[in-house]
C-alpha atoms as a PDB file:
ATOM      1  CA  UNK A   1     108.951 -18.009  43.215  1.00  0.00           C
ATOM      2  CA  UNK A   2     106.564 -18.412  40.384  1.00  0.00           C
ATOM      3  CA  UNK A   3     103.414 -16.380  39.819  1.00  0.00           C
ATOM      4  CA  UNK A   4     100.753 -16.730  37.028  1.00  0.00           C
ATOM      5  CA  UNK A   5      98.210 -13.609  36.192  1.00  0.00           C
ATOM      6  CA  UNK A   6      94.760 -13.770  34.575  1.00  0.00           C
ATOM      7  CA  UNK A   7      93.305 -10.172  33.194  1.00  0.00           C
ATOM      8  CA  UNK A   8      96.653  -8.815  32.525  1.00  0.00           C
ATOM      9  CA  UNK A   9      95.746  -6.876  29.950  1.00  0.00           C
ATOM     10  CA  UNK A  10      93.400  -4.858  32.005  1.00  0.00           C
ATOM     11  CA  UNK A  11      93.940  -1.464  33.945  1.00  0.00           C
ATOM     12  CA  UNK A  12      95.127  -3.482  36.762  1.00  0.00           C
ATOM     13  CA  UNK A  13      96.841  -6.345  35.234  1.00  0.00           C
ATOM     14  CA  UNK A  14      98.580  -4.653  32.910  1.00  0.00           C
ATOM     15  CA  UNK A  15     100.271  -2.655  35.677  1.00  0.00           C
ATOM     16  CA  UNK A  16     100.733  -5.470  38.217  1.00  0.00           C
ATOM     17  CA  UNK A  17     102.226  -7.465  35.642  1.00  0.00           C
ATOM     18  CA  UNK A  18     104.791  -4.374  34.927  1.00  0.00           C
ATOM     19  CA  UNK A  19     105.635  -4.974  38.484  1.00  0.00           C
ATOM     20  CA  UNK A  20     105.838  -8.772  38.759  1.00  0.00           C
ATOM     21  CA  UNK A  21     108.279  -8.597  35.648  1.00  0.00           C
ATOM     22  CA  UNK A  22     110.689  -6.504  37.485  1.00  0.00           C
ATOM     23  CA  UNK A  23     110.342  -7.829  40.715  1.00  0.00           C
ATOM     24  CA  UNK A  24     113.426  -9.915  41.381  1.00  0.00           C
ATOM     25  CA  UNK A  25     111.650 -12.610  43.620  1.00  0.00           C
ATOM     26  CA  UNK A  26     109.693 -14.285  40.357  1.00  0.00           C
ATOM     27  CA  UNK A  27     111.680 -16.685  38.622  1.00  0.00           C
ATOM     28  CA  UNK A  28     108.851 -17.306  36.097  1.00  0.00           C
ATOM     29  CA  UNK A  29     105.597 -15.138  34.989  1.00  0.00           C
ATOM     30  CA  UNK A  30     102.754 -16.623  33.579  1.00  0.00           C
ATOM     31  CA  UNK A  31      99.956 -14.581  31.819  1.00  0.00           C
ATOM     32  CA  UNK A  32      96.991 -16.351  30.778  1.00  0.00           C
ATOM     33  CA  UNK A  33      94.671 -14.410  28.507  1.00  0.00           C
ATOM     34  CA  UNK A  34      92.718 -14.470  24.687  1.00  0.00           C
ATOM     35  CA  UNK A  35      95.959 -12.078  23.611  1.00  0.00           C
ATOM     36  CA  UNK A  36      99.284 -11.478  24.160  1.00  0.00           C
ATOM     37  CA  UNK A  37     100.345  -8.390  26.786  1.00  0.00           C
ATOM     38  CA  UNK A  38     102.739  -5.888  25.395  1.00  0.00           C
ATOM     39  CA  UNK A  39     105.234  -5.802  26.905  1.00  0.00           C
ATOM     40  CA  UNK A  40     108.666  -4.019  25.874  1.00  0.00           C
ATOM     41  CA  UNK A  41     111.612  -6.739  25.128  1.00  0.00           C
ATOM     42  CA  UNK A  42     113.875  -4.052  26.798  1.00  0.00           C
ATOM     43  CA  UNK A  43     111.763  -4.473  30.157  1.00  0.00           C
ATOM     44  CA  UNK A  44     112.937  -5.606  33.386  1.00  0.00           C
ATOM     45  CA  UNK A  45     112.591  -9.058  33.658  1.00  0.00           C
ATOM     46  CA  UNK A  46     110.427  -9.522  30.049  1.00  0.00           C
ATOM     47  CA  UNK A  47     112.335 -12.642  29.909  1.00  0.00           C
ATOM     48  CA  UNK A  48     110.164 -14.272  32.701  1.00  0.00           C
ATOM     49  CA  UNK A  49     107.145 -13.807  30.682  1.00  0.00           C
ATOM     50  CA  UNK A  50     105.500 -17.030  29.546  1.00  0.00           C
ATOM     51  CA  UNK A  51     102.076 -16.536  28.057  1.00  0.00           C
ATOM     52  CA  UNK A  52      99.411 -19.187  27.474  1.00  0.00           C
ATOM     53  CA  UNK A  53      96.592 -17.944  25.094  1.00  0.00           C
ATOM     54  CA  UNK A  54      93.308 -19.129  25.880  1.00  0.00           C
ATOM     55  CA  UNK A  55      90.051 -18.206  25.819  1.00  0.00           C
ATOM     56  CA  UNK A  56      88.023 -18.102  29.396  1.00  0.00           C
ATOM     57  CA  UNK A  57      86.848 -21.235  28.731  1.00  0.00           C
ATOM     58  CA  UNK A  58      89.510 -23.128  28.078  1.00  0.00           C
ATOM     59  CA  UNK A  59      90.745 -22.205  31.686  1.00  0.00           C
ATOM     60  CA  UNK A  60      90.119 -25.804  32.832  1.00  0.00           C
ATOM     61  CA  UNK A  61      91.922 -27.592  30.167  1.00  0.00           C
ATOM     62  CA  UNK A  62      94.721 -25.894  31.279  1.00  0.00           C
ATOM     63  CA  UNK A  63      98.442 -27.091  32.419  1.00  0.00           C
ATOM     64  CA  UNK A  64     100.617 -24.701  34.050  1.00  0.00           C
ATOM     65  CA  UNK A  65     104.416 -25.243  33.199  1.00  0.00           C
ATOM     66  CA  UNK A  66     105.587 -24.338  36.727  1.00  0.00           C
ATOM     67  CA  UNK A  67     104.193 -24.681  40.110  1.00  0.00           C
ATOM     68  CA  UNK A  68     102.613 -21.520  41.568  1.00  0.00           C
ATOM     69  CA  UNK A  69     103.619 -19.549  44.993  1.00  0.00           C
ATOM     70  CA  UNK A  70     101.427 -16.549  43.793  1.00  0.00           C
ATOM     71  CA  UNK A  71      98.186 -16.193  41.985  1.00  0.00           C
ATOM     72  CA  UNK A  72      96.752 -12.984  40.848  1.00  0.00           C
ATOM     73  CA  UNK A  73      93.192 -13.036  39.351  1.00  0.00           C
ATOM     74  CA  UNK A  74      92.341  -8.703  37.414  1.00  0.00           C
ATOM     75  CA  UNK A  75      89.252 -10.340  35.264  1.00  0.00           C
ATOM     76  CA  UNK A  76      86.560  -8.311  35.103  1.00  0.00           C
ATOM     77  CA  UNK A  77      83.967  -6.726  32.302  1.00  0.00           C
ATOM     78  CA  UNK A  78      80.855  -4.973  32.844  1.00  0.00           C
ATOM     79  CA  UNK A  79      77.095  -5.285  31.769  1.00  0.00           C
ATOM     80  CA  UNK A  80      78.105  -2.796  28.335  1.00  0.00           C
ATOM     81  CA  UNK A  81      80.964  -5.288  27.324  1.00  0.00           C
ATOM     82  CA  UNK A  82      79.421  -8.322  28.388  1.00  0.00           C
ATOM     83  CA  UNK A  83      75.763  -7.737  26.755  1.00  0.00           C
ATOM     84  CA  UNK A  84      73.735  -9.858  29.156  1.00  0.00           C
ATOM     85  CA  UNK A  85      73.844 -11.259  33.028  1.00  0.00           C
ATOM     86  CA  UNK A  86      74.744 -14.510  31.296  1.00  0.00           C
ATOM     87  CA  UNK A  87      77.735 -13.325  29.928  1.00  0.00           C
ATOM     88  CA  UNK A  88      78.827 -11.347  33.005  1.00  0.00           C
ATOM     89  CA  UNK A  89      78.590 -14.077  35.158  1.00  0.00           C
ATOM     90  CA  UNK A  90      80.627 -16.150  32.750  1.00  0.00           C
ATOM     91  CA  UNK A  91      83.558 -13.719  33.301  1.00  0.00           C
ATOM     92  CA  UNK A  92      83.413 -12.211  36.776  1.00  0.00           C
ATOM     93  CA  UNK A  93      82.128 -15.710  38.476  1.00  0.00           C
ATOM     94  CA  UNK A  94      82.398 -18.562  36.348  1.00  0.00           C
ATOM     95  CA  UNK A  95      86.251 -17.913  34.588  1.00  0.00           C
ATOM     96  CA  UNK A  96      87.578 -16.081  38.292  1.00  0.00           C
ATOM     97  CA  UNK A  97      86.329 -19.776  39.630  1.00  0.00           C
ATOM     98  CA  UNK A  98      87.852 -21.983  36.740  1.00  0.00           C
ATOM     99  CA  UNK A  99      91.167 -19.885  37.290  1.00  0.00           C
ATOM    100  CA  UNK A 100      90.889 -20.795  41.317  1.00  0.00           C
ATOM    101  CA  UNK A 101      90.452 -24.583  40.912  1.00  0.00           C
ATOM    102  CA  UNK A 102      93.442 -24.247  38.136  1.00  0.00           C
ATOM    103  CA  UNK A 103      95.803 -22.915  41.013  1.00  0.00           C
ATOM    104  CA  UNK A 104      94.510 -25.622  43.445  1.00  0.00           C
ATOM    105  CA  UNK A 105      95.871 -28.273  40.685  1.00  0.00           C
ATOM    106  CA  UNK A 106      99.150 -26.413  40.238  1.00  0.00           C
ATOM    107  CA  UNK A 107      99.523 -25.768  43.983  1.00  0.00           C
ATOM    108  CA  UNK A 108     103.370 -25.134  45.012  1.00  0.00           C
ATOM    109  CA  UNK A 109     105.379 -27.324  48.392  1.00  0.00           C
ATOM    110  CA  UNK A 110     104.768 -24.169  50.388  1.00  0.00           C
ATOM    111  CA  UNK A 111     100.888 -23.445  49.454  1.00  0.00           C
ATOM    112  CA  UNK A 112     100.186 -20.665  47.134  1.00  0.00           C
ATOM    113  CA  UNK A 113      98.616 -17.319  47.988  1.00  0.00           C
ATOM    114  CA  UNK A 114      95.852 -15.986  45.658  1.00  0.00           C
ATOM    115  CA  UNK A 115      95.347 -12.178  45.443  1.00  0.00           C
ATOM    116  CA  UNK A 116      91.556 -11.669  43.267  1.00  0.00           C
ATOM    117  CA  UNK A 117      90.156  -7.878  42.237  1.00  0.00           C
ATOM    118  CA  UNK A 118      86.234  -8.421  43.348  1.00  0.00           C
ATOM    119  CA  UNK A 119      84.277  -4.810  43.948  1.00  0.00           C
ATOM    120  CA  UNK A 120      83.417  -2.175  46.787  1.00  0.00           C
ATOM    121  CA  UNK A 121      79.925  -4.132  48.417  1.00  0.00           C
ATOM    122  CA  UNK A 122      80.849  -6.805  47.424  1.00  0.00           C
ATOM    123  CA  UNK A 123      77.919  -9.645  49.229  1.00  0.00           C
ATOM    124  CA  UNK A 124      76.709 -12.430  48.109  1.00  0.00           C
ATOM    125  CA  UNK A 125      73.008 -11.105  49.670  1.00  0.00           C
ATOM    126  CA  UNK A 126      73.337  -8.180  47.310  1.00  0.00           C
ATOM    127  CA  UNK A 127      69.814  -7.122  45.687  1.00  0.00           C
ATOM    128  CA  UNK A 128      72.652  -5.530  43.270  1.00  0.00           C
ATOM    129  CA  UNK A 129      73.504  -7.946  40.632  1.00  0.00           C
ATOM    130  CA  UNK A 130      77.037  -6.770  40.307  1.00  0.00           C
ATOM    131  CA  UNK A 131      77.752  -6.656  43.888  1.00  0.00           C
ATOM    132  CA  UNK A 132      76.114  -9.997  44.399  1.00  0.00           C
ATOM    133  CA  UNK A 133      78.337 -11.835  41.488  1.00  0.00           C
ATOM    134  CA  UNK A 134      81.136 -10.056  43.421  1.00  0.00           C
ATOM    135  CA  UNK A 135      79.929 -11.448  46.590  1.00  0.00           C
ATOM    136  CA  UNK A 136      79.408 -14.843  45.432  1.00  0.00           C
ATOM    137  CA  UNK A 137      82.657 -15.599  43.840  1.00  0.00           C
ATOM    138  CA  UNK A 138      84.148 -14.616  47.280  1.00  0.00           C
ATOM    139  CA  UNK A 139      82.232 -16.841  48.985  1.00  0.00           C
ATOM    140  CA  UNK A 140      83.101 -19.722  46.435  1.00  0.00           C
ATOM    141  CA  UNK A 141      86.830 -19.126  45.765  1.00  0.00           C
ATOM    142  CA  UNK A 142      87.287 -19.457  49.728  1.00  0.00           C
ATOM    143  CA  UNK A 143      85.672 -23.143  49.812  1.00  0.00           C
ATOM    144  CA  UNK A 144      88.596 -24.177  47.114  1.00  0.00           C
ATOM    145  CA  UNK A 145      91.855 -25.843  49.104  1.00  0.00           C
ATOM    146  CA  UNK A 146      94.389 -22.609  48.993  1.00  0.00           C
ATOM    147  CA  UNK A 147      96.571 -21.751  51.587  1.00  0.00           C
ATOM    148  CA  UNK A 148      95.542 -18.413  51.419  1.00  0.00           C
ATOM    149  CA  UNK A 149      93.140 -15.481  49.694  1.00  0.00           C
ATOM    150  CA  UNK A 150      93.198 -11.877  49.377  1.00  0.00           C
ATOM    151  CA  UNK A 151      90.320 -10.023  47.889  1.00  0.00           C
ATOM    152  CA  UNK A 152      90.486  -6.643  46.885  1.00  0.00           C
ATOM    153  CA  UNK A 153      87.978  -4.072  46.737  1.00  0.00           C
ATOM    154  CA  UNK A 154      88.434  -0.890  44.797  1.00  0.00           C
ATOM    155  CA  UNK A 155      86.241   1.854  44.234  1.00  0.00           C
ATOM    156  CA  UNK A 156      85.715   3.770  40.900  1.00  0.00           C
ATOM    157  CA  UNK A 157      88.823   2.934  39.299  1.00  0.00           C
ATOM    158  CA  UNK A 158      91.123   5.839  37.937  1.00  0.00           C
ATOM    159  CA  UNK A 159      93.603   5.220  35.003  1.00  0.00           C
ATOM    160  CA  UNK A 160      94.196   4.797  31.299  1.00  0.00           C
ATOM    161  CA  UNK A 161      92.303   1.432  29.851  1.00  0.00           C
ATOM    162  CA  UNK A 162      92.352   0.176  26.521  1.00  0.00           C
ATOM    163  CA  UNK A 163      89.187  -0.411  26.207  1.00  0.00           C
ATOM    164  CA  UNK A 164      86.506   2.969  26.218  1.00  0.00           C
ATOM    165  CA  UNK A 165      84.305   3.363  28.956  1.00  0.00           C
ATOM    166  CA  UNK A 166      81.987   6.747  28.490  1.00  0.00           C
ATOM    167  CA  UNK A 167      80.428   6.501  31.746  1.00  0.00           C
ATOM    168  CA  UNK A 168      83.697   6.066  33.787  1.00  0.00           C
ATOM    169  CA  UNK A 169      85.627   8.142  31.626  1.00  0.00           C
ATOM    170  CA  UNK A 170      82.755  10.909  32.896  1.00  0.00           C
ATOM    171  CA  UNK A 171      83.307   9.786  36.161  1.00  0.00           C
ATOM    172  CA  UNK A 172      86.677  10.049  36.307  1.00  0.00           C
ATOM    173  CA  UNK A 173      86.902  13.648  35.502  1.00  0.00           C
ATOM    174  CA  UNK A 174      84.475  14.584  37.935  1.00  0.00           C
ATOM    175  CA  UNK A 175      85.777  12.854  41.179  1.00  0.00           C
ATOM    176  CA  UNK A 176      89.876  13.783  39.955  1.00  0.00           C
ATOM    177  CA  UNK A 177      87.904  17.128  40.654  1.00  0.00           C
ATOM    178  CA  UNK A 178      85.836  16.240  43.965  1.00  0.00           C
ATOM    179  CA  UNK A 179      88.198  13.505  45.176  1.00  0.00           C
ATOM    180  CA  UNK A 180      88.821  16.426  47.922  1.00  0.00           C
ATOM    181  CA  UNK A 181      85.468  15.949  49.603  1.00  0.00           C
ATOM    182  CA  UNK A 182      86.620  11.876  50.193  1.00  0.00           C
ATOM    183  CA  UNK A 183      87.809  12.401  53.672  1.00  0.00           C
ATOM    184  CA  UNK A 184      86.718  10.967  56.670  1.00  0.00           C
ATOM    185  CA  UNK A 185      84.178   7.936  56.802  1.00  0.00           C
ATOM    186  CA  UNK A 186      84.288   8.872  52.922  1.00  0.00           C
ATOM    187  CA  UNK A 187      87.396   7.676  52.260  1.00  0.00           C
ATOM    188  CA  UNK A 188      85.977   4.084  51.670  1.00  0.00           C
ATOM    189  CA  UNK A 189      84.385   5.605  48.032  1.00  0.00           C
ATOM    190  CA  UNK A 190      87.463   7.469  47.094  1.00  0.00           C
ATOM    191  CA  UNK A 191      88.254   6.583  44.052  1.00  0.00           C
ATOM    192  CA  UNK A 192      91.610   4.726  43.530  1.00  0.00           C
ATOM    193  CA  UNK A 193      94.198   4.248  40.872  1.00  0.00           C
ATOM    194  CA  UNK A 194      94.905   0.956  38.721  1.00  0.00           C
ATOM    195  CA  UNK A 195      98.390   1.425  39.983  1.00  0.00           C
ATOM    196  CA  UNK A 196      97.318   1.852  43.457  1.00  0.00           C
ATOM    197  CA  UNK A 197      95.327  -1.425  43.566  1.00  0.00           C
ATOM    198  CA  UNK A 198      98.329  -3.007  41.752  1.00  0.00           C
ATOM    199  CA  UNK A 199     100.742  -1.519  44.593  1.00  0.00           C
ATOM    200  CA  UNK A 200      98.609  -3.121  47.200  1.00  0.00           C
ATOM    201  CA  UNK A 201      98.220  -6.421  45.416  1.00  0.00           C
ATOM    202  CA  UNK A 202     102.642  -6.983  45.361  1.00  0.00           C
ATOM    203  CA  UNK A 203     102.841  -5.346  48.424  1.00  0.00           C
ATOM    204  CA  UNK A 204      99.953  -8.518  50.278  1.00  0.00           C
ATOM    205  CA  UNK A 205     101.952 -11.152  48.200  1.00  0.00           C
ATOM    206  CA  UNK A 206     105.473 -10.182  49.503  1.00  0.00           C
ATOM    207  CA  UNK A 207     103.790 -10.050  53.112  1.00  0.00           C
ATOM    208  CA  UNK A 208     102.094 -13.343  52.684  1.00  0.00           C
ATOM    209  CA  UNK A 209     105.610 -15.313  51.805  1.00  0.00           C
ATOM    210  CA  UNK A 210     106.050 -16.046  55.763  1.00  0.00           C
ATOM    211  CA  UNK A 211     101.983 -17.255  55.673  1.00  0.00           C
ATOM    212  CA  UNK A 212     102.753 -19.705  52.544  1.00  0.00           C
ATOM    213  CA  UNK A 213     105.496 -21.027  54.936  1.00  0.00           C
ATOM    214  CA  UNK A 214     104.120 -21.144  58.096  1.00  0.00           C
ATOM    215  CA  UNK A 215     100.157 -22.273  57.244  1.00  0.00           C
ATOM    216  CA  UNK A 216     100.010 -24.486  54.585  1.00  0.00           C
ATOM    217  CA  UNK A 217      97.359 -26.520  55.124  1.00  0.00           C
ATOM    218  CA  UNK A 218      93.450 -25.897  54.358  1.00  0.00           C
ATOM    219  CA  UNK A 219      92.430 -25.645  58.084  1.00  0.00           C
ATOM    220  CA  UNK A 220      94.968 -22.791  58.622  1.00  0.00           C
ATOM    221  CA  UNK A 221      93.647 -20.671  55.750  1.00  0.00           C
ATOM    222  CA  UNK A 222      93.851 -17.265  55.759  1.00  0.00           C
ATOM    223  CA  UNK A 223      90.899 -15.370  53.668  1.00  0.00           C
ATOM    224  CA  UNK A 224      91.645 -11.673  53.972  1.00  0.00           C
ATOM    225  CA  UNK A 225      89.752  -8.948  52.514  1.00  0.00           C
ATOM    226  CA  UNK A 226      91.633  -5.372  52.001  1.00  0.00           C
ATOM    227  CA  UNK A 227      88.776  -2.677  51.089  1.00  0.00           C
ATOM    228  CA  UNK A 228      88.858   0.427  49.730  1.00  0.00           C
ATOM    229  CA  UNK A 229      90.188   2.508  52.646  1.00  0.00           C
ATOM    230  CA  UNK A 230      92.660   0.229  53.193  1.00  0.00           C
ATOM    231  CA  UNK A 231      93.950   0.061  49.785  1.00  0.00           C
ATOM    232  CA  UNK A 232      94.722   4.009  49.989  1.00  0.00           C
ATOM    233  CA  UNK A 233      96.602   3.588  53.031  1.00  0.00           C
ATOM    234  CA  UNK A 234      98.654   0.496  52.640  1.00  0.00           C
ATOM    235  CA  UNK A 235     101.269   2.223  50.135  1.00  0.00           C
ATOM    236  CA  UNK A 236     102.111   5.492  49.721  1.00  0.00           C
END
């Protein structure tokens, strides 16, 4: 199979691209970002890699070399990074979308399966601004012509980024010390790992081969959300 990232130089896509590499079932890895992942020559499967640099909105110029059986959307910023609403939305709505309609062009025979990191509350409905741009690129993705969608929805995210965050940086230290009280009903806010949420993402797309197979038409689409909750149970 071939698979194609966007945001893989993120917390997430940085780690689920790690795992892509050296998963023997890609024959070909495409990262599209504004700069090159590093990745180590001596890696498992680095020789799959084939990178396109592009800025976000060059995302509809785009050709893909290869058809795609999986697509894996980690873009995301926040209000700090992305100074305005404007600028958010261009990033967590508008690019996520342009990289959707780019897989619907470079669909493979089978139907390709596309796995996208939105947010915990994620609704359209939202009085939240960030929940709502969360919500409404789920609701728009799932109008484009793929055989199937996954969206998942972390919590506070845990792990090593390269860019600072203060205020999760706090958080992090505080709930690595409360994440005890996250039991129960609670669970849903635990907070989660990069690698976690790139576990769960491989671990959908090998489960959806037999759904690219079996439903590959529009009308048999399958749009899937896996929360929070779900995320911390699905691999161990």
């Amino acid at each position: 199979m071939n698979a194609v990232i966007i945001g893989a130089t993120g917390l997430i896509g940085q780690l689920l691209l790690q795992e892509l590499l050296a998963n023997e079932a890609y024959e070909q890895v495409v990262v599209i970002g504004r700069r090159r992942p590093t990745i180590n020559t001596t890696q498992q499967g680095a020789a799959k890699l084939c990178f396109m640099q592009a800025q976000l909105d060059q995302i509809p110029t785009l050709s893909l070399p290869v058809k795609i059986d999986h697509a894996f959307c980690c873009l995301g910023t926040t209000m700090k990074q992305a100074g305005s609403q404007a600028n958010f939305i261009k990033v967590d709505y508008q690019a996520v979308l342009d990289f959707g309609r780019l897989i619907v062009a470079h669909q493979s025979d089978n139907g390709t399966a596309l796995f996208v990191v939105t947010a915990l509350n994620a609704n359209p409905n939202s009085k939240v601004f960030y929940n709502r741009i969360k919500g409404e690129i789920q609701r728009d993705l799932a109008l484009l012509p793929i055989t199937s969608i996954h969206y998942f929805q972390p919590s506070l995210l845990l792990g090593s980024r390269a860019d600072k965050r203060t205020l999760e940086d706090i958080g992090q230290k505080f709930f690595a010390i409360a994440s005890g009280v996250f039991i129960g009903p609670l669970v849903k806010y635990k907070p989660i790992t990069g690698k976690l949420v790139a576990d769960n993402m491989l671990a959908a797309a090998v489960k959806s081969n037999t759904e690219l197979i079996s439903e590959p038409s529009l009308e048999t689409k399958a749009v899937r959300i896996i929360d929070n909750k779900q995320m911390h149970q699905m691999v161990n």
